[in-house]
N, C-alpha and C. Protein backbone atom coordinates (compact mmCIF):
# COMPACT_ATOMS: atom_id res chain seq x y z
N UNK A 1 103.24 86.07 90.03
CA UNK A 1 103.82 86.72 91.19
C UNK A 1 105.27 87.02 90.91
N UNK A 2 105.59 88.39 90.91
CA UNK A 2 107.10 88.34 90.44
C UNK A 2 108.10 88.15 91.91
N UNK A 3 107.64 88.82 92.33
CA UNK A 3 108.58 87.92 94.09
C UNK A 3 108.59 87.06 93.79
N UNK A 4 107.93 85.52 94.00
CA UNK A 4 108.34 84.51 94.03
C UNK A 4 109.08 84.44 92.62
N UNK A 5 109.38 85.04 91.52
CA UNK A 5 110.38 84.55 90.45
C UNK A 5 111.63 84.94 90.76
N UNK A 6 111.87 86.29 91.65
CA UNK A 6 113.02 86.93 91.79
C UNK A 6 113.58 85.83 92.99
N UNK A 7 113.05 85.24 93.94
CA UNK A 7 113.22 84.53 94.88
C UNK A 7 113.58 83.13 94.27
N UNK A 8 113.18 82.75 93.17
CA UNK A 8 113.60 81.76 92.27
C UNK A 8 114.81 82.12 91.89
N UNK A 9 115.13 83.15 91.20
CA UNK A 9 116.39 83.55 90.65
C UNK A 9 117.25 83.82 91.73
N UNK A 10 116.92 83.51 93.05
CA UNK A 10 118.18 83.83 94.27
C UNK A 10 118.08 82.29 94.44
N UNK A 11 118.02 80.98 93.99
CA UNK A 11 118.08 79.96 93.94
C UNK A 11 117.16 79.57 95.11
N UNK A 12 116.55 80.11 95.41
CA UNK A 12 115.43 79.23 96.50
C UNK A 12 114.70 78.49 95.23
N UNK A 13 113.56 76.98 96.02
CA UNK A 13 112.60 76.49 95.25
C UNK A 13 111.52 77.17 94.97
N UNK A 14 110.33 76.47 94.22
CA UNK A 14 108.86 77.26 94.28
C UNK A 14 108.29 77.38 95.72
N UNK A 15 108.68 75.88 96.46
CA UNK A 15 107.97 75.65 97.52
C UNK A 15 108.91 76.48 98.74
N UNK A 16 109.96 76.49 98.82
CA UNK A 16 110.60 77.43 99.54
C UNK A 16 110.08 79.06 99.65
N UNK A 17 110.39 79.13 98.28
CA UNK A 17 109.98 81.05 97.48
C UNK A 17 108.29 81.33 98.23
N UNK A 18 107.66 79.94 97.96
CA UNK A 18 106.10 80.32 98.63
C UNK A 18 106.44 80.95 99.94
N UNK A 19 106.41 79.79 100.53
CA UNK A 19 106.73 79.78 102.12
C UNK A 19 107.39 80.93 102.77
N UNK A 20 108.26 81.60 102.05
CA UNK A 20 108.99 82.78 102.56
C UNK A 20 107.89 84.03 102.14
N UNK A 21 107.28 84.04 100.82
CA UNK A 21 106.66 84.83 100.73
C UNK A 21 105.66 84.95 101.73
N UNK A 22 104.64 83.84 102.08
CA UNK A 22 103.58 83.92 102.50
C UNK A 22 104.03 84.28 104.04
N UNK A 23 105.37 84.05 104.34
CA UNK A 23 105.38 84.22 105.90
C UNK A 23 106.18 85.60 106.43
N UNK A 24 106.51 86.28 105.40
CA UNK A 24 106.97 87.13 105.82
C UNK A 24 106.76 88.89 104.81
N UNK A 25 105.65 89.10 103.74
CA UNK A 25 105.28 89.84 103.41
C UNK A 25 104.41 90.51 103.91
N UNK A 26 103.58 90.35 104.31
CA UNK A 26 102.57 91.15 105.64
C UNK A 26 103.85 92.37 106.20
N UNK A 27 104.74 91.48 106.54
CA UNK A 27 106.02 92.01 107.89
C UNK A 27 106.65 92.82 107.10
N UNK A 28 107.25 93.02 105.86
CA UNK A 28 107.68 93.78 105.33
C UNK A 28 106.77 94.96 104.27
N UNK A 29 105.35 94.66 104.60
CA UNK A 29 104.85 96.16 103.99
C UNK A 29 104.26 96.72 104.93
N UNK A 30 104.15 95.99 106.66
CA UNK A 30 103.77 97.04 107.39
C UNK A 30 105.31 97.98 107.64
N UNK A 31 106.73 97.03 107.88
CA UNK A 31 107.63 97.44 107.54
C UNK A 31 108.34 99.03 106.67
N UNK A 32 108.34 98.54 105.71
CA UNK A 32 108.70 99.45 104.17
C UNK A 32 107.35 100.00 103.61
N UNK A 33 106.18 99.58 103.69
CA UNK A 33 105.42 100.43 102.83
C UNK A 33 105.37 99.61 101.30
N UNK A 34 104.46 100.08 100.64
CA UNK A 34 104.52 99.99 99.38
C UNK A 34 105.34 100.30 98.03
N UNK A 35 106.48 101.16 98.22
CA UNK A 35 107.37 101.21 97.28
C UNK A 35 108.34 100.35 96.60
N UNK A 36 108.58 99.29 97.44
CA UNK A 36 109.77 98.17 96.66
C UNK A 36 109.45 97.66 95.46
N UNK A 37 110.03 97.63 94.66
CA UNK A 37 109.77 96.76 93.27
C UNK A 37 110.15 95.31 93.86
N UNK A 38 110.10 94.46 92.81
CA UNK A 38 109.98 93.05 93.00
C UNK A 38 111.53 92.58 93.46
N UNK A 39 112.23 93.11 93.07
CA UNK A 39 113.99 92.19 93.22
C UNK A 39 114.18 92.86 95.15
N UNK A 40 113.89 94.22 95.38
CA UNK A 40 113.70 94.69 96.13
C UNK A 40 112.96 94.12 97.36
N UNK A 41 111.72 94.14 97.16
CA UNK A 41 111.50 93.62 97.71
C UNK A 41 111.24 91.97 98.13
N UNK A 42 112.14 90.87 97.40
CA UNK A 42 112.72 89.28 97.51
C UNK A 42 113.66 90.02 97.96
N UNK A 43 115.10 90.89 97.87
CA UNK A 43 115.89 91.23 99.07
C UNK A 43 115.51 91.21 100.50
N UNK A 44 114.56 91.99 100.45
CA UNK A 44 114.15 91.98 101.87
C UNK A 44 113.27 90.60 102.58
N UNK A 45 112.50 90.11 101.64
CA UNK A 45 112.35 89.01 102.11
C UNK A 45 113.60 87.83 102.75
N UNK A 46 114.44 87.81 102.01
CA UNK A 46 115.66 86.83 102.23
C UNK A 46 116.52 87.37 103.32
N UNK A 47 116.99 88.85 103.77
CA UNK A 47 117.40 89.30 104.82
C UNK A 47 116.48 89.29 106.16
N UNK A 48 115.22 89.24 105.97
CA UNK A 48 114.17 88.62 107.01
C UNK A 48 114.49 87.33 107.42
N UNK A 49 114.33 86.73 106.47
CA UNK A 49 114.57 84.97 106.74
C UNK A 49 115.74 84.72 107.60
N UNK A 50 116.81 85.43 106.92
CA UNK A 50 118.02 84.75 107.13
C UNK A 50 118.44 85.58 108.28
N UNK A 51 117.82 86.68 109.13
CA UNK A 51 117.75 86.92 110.67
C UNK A 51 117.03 85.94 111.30
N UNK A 52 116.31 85.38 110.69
CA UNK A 52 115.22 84.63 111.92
C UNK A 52 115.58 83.42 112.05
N UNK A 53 116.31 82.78 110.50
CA UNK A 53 117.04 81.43 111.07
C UNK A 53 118.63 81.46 111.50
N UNK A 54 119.01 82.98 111.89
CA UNK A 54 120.58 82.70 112.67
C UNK A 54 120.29 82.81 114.21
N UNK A 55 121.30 82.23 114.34
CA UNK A 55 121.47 82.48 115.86
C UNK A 55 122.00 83.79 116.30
N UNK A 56 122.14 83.81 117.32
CA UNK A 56 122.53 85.69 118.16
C UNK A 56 124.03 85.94 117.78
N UNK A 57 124.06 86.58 117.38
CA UNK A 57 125.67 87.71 117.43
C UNK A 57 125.79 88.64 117.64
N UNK A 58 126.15 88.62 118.88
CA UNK A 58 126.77 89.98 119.52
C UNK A 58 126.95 91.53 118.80
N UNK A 59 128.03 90.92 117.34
CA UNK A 59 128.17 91.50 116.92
C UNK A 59 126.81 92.50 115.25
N UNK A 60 126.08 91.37 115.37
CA UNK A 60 124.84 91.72 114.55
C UNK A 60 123.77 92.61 115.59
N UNK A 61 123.69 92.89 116.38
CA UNK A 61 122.74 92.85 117.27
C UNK A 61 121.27 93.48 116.49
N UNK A 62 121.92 94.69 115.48
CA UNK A 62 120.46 95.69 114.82
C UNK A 62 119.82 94.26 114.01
N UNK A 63 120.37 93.24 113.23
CA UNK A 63 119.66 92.51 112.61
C UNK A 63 119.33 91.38 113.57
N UNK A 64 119.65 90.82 115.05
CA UNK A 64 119.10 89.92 115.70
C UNK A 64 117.85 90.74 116.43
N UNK A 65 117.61 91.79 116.62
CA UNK A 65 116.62 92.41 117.36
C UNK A 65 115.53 92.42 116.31
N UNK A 66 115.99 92.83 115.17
CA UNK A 66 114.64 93.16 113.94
C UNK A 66 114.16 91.64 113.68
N UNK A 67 114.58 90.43 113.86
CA UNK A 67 114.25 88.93 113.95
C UNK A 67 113.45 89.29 114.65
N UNK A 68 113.94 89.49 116.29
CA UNK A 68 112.91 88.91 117.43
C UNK A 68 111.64 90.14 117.12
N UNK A 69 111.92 91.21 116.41
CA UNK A 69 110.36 92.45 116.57
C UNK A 69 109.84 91.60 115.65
N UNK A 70 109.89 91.02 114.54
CA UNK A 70 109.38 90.46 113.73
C UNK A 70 108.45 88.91 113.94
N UNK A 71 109.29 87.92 114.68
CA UNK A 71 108.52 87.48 115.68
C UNK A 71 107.20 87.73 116.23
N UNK A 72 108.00 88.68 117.38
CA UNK A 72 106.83 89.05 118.26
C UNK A 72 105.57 89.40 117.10
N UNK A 73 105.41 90.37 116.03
CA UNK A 73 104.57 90.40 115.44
C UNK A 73 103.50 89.52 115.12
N UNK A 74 104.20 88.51 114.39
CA UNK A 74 103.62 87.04 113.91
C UNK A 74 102.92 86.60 115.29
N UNK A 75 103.10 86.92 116.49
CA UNK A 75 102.81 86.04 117.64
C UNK A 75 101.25 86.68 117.97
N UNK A 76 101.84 88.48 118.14
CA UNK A 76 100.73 89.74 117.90
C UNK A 76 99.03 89.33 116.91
N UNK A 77 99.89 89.05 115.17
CA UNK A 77 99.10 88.74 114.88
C UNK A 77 98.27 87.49 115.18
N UNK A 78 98.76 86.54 115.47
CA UNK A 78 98.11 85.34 115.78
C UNK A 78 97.24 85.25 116.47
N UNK A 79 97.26 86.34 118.04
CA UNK A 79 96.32 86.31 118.97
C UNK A 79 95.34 86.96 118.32
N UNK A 80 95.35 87.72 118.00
CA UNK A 80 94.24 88.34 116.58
C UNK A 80 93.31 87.89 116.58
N UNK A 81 93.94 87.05 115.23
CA UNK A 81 93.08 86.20 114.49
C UNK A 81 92.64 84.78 115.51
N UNK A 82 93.16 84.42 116.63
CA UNK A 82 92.50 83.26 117.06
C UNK A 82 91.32 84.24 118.09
């Protein structure tokens, strides 16, 4: 899997690099689509993450809103599948 190596090389762990992958790639190719290469797309994985574990700033607002759509998704999908 080259995501999780590029996500290695941004100093996350294996078990971290999983975890981000598995929880937030779905979200970024209904997102972006299929074009990102691998460093590309571990960018976007890590700018996902790191909206969803900050808190609100006023001054961020386009990246605190794309957290909470992203969210809601995961929530979307969940009812889904249960």
């Amino acid at each position: 899997m080259g995501v999780i190596e590029e996500l290695k090389k941004m100093d996350y762990s294996e078990a971290e690099a999983r975890i981000m992958f598995n929880r937030f790639s779905n979200d970024i190719l209904e997102i972006r689509g299929f074009y990102l290469n691998t460093f590309d797309f571990a960018k976007e994985i890590v700018e996902l993450h790191r909206a969803v574990q900050s808190e609100f700033d006023p001054n961020n607002l386009i990246r605190y809103m794309y957290a909470i759509w992203v969210i809601a998704l995961e929530k979307m999908n969940y009812r889904e599948i249960r």
